[in-house]
N, C-alpha and C. Protein backbone atom coordinates (compact mmCIF):
# COMPACT_ATOMS: atom_id res chain seq x y z
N UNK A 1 68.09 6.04 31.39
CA UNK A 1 68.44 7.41 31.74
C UNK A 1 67.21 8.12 32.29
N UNK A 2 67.33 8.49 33.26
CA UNK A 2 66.00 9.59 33.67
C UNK A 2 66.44 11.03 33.81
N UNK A 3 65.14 11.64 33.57
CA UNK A 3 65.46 12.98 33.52
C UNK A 3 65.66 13.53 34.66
N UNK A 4 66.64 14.69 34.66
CA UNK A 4 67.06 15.33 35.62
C UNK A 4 66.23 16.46 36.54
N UNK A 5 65.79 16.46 37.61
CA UNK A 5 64.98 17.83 37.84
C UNK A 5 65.58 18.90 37.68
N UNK A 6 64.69 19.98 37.46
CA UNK A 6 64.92 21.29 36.73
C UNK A 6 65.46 22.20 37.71
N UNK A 7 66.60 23.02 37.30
CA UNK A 7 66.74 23.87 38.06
C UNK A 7 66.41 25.02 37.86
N UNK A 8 64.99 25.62 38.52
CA UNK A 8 65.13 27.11 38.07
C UNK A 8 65.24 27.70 39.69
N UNK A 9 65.35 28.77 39.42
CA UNK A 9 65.97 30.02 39.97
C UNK A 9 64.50 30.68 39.71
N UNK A 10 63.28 30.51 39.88
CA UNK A 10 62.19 31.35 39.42
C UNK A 10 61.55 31.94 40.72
N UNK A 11 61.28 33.17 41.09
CA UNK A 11 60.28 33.33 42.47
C UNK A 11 59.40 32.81 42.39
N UNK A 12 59.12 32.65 43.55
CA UNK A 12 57.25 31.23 43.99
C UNK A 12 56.19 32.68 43.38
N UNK A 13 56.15 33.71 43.23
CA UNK A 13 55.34 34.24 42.80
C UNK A 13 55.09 34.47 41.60
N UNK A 14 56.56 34.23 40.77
CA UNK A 14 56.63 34.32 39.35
C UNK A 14 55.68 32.40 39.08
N UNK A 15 56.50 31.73 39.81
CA UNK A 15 55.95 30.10 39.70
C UNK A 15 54.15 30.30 39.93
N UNK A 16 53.67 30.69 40.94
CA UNK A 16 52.53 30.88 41.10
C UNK A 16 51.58 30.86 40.53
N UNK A 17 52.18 32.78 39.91
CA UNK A 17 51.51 33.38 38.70
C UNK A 17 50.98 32.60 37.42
N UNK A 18 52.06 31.38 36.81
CA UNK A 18 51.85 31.18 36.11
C UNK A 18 51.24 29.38 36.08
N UNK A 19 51.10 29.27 37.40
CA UNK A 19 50.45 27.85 37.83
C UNK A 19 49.04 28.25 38.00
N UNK A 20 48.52 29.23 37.91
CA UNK A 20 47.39 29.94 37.98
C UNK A 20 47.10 30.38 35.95
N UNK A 21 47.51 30.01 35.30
CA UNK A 21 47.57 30.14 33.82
C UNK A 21 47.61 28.54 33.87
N UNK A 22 47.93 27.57 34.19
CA UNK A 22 48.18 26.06 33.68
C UNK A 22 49.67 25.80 33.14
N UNK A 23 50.60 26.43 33.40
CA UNK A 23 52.13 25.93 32.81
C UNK A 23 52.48 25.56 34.32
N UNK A 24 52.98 24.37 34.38
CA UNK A 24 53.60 23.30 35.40
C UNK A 24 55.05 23.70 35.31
N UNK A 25 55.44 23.77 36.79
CA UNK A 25 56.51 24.47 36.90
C UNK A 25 57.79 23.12 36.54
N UNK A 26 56.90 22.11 36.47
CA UNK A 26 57.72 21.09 36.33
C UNK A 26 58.52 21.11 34.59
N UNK A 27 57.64 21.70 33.67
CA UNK A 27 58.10 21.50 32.10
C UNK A 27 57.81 23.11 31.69
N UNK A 28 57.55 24.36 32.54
CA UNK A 28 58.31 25.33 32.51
C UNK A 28 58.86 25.93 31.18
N UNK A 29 57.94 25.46 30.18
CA UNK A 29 58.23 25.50 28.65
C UNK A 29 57.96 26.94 28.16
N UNK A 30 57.39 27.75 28.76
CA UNK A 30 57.21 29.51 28.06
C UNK A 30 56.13 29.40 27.69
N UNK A 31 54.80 28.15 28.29
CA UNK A 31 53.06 28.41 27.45
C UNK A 31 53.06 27.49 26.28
N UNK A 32 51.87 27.86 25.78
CA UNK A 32 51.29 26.76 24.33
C UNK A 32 52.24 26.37 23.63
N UNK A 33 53.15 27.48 23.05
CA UNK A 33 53.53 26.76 21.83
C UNK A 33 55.02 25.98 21.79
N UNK A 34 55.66 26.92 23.12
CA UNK A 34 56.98 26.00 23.85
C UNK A 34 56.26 24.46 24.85
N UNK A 35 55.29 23.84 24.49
CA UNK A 35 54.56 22.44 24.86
C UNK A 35 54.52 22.39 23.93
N UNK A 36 54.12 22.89 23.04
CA UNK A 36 53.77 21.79 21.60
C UNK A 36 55.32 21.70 20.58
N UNK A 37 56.22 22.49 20.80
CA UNK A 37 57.14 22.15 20.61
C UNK A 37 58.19 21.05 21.25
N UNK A 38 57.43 21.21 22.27
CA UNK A 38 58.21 20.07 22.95
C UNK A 38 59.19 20.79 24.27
N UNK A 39 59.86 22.07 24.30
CA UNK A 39 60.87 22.68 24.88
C UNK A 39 60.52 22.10 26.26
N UNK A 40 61.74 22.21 27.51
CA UNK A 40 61.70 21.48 28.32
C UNK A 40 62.84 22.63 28.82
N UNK A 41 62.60 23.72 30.09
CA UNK A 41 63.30 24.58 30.67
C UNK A 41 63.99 23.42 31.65
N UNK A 42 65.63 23.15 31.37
CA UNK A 42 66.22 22.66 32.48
C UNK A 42 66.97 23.23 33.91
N UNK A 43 67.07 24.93 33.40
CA UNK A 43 68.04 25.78 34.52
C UNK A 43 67.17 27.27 33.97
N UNK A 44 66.94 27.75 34.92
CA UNK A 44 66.92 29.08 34.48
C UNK A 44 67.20 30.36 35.61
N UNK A 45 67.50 31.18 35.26
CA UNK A 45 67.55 32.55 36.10
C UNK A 45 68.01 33.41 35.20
N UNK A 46 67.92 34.59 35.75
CA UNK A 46 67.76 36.01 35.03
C UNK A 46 69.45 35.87 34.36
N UNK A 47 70.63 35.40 34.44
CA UNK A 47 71.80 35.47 33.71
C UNK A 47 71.85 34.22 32.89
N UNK A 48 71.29 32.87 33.01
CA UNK A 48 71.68 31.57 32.00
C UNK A 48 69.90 30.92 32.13
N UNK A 49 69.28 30.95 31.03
CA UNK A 49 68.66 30.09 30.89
C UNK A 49 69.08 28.48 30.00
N UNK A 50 68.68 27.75 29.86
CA UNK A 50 69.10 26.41 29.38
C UNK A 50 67.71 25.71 29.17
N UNK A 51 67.73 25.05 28.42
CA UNK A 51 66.26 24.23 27.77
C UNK A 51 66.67 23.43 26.42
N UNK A 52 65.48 21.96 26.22
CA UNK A 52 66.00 21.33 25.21
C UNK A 52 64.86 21.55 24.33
N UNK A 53 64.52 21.10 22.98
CA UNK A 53 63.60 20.16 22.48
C UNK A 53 63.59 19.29 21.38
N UNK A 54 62.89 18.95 21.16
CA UNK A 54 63.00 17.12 20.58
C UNK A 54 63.02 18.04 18.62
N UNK A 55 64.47 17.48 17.96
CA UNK A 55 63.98 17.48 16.23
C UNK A 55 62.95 17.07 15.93
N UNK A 56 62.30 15.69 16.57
CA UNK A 56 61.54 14.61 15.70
C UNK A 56 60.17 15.96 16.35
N UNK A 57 59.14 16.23 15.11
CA UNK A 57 57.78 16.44 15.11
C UNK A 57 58.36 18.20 14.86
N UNK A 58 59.49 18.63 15.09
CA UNK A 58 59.88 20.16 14.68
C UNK A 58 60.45 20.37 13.12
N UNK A 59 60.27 19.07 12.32
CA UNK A 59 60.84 19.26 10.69
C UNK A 59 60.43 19.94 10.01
N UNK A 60 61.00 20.41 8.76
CA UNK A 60 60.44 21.23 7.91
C UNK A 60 60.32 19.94 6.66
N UNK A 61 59.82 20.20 5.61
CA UNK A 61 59.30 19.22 4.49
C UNK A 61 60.63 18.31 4.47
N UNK A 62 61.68 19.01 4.22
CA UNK A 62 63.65 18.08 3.78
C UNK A 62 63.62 17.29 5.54
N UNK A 63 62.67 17.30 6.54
CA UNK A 63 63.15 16.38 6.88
C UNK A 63 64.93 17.02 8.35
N UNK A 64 64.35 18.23 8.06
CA UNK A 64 65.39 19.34 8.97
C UNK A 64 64.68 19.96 10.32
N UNK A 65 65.08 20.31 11.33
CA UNK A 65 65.30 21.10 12.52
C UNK A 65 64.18 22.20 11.44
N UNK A 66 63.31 22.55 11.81
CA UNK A 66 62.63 23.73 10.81
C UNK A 66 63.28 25.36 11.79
N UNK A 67 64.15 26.17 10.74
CA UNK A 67 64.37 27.23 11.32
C UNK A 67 63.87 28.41 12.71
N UNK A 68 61.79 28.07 12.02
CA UNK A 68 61.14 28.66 13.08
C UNK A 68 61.10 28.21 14.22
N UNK A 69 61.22 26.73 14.73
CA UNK A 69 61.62 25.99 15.54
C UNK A 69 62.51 26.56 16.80
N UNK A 70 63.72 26.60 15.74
CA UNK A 70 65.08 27.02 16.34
C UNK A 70 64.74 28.35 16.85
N UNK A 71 64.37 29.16 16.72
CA UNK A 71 63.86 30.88 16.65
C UNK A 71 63.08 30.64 18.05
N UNK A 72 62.14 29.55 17.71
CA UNK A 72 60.98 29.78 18.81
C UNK A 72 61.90 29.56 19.99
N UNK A 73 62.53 28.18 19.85
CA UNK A 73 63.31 28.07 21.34
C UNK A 73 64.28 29.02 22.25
N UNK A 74 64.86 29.40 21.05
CA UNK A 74 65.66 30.33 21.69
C UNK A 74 64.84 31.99 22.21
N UNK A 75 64.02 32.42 21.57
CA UNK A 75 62.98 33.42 21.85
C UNK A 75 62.48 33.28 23.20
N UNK A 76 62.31 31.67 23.43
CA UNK A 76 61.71 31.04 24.64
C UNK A 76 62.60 31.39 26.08
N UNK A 77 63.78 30.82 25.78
CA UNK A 77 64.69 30.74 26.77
C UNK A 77 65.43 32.31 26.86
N UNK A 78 65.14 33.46 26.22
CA UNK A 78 65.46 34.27 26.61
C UNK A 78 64.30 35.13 27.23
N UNK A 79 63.44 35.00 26.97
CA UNK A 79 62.15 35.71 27.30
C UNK A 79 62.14 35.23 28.39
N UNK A 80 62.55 34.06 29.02
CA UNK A 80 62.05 33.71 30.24
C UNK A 80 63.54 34.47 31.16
N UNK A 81 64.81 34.78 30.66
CA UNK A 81 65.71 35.30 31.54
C UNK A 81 65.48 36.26 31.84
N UNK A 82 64.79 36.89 30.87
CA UNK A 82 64.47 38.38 30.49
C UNK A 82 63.28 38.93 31.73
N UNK A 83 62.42 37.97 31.88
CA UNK A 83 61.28 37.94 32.66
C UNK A 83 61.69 37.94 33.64
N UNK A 84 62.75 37.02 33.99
CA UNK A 84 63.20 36.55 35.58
C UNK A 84 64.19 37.94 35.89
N UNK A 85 65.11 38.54 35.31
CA UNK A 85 65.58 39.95 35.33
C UNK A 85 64.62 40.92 36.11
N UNK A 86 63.63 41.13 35.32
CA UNK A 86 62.62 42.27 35.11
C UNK A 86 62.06 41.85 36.64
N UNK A 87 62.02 41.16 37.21
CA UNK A 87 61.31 40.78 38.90
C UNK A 87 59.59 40.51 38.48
N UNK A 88 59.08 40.36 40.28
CA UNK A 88 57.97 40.55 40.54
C UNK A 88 57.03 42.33 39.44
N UNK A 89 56.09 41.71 39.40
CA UNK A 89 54.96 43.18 38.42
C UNK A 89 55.00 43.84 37.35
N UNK A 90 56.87 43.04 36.72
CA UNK A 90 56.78 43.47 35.40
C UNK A 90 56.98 41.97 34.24
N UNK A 91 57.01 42.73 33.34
CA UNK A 91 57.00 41.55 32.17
C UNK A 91 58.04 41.54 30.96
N UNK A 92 58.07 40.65 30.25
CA UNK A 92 59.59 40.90 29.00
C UNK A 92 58.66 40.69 27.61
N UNK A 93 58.96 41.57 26.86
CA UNK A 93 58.24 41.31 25.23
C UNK A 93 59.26 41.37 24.73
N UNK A 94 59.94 40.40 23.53
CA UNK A 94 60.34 40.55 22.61
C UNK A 94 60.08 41.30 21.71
N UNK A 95 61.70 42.07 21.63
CA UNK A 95 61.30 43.02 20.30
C UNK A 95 62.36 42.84 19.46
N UNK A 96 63.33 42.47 19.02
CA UNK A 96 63.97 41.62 18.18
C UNK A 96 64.90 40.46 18.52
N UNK A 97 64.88 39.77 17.24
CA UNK A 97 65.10 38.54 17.07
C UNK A 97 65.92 38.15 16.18
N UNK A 98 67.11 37.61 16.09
CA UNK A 98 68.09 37.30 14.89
C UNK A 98 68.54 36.49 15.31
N UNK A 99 68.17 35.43 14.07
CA UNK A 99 69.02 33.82 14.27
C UNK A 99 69.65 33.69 12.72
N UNK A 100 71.03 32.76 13.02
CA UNK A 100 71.45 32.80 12.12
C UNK A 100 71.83 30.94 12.23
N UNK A 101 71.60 30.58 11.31
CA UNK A 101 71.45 29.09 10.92
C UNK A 101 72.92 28.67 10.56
N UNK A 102 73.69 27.85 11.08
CA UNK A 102 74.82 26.80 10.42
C UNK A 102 74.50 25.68 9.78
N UNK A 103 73.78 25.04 10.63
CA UNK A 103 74.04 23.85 9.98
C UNK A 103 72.43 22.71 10.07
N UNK A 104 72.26 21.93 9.63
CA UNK A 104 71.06 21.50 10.14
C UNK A 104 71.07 19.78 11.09
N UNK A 105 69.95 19.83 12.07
CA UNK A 105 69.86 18.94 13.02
C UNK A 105 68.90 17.79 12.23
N UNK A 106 68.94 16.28 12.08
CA UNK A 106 67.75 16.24 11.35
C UNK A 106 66.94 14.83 12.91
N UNK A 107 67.70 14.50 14.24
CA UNK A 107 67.22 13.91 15.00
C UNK A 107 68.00 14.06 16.53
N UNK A 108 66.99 13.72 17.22
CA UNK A 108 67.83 13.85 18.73
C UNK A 108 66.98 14.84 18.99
N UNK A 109 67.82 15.66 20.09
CA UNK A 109 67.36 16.62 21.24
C UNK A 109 68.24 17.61 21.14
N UNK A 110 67.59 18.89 20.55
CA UNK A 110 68.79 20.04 20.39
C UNK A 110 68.85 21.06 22.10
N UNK A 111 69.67 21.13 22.14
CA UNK A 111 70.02 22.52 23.52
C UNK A 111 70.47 23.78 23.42
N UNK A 112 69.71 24.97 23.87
CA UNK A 112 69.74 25.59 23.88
C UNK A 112 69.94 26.76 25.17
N UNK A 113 71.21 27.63 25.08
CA UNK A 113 71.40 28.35 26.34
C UNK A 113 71.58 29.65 26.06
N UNK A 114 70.74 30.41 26.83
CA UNK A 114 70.79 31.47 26.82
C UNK A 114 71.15 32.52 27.53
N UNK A 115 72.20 33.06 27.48
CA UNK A 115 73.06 33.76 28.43
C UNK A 115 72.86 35.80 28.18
N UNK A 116 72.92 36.16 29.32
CA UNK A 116 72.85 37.04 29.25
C UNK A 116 73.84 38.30 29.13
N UNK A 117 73.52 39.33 28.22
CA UNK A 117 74.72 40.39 27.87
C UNK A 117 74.42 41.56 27.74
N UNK A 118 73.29 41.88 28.43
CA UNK A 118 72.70 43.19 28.98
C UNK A 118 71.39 43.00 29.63
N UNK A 119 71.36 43.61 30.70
CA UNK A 119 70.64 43.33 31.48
C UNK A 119 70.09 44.90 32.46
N UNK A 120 69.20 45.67 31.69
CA UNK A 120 68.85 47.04 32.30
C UNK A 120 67.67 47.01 32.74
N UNK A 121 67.54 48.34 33.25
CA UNK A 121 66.04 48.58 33.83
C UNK A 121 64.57 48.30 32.85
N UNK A 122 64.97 48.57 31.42
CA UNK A 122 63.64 48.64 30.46
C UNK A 122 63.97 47.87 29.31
N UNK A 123 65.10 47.28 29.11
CA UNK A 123 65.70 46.29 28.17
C UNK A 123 66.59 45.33 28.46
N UNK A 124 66.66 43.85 27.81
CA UNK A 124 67.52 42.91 28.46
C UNK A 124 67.66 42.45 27.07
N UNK A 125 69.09 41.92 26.79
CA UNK A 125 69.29 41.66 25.90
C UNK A 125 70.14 40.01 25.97
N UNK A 126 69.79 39.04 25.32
CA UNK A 126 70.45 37.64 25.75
C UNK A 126 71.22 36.95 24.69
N UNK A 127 72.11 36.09 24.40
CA UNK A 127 72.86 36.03 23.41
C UNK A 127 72.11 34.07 23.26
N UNK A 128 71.85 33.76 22.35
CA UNK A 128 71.39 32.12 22.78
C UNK A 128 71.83 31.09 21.75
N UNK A 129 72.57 30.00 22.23
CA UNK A 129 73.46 28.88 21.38
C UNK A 129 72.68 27.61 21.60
N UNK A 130 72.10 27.31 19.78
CA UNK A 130 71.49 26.27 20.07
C UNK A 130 72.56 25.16 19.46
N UNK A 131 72.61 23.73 20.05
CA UNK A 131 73.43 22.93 19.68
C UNK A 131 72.60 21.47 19.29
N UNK A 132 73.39 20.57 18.97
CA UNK A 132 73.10 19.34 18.29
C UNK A 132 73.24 18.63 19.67
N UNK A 133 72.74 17.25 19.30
CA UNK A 133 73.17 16.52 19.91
C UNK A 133 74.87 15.98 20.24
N UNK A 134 75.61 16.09 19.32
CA UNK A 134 76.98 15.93 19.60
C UNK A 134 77.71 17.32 19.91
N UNK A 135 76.72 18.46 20.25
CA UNK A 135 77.56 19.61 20.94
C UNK A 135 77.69 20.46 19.79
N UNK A 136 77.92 20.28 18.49
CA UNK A 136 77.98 21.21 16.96
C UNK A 136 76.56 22.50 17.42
N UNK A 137 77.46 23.19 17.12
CA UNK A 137 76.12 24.87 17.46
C UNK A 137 75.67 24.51 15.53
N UNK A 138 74.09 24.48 16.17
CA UNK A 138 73.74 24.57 14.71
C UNK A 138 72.75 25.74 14.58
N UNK A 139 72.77 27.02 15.70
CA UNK A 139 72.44 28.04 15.11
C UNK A 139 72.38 28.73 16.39
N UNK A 140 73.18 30.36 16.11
CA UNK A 140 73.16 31.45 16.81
C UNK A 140 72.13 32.38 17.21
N UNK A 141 71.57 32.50 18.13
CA UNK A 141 70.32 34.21 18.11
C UNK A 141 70.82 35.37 18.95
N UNK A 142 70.39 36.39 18.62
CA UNK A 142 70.37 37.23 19.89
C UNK A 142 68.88 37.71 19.97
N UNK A 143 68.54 38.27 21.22
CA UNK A 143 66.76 38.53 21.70
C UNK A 143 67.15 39.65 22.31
N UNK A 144 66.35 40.63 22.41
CA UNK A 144 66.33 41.91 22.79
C UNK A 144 65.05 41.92 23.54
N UNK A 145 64.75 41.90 24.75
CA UNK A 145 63.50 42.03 25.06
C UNK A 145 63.20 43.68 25.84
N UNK A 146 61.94 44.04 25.63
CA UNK A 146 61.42 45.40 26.69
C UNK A 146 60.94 44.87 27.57
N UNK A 147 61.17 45.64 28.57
CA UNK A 147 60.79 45.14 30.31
C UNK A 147 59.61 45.89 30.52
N UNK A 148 58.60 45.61 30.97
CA UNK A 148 57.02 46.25 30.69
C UNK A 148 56.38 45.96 32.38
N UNK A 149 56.05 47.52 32.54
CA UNK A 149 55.24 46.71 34.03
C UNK A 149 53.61 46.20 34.07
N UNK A 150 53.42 45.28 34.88
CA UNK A 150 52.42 44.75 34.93
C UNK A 150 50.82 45.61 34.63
């Protein structure tokens, strides 16, 4: 199986910007800690982002999907819709965050999509479904981000 190239929807200036920081537009992960998690942006634009990352090396002690994990990814993939919304000179900060946990992942590649359900001048708000490998949502968020200019 090989991996699929990525589809984003990102401006060459947003891509630029941040090829000038060291994030490769190729794995497009949201910076340090979406790489060391592993996350992997497969689609994105300002209404659906989509991204995976790997259970194995994200466990908590039992050997589980570790909650903060799940949080980070989805934080990830909305911050970046949120960003892509907001255009060229401005920026997206998260300002809340609520995930709510079903069930737990303990291997594979979880996915996560993040769709959008408000989308304003100074706030964007994204709804994001992370799933298992066999498609089971094993946990809900919503992200609220502020739109901040450069």
């Amino acid at each position: 199986m090989t991996d699929a190239a990525p589809v984003l929807n990102v401006p060459q200036d947003v891509l630029d910007h941040f090829a000038k920081l060291g994030v490769s537009p190729e794995t497009f992960s949201g910076g340090l800690l979406g790489e060391k998690l592993g996350i992997r942006i497969v689609e994105a634009s300002p209404d659906r982002v989509v991204g995976t990352m790997p259970v194995e090396g994200n466990q908590q002690p039992y050997g589980l999907l570790h909650g903060g994990a799940s949080a980070a990814l989805a934080e990830t993939l909305g911050s970046i819709g949120a960003m892509l919304h907001a255009g060229p000179g401005r920026y997206a900060v998260g300002v809340d965050l609520n995930a709510t946990h079903h069930r737990s992942a303990t291997s594979g590649l979880v996915t996560a999509v993040a769709t959008a359900v408000f989308k304003g001048r100074t706030a964007a708000t994204y709804e994001i479904a992370v799933t298992d490998d066999t498609g089971k949502r094993i946990t809900s968020c919503r992200l609220t981000c502020m739109l901040r200019d450069v």
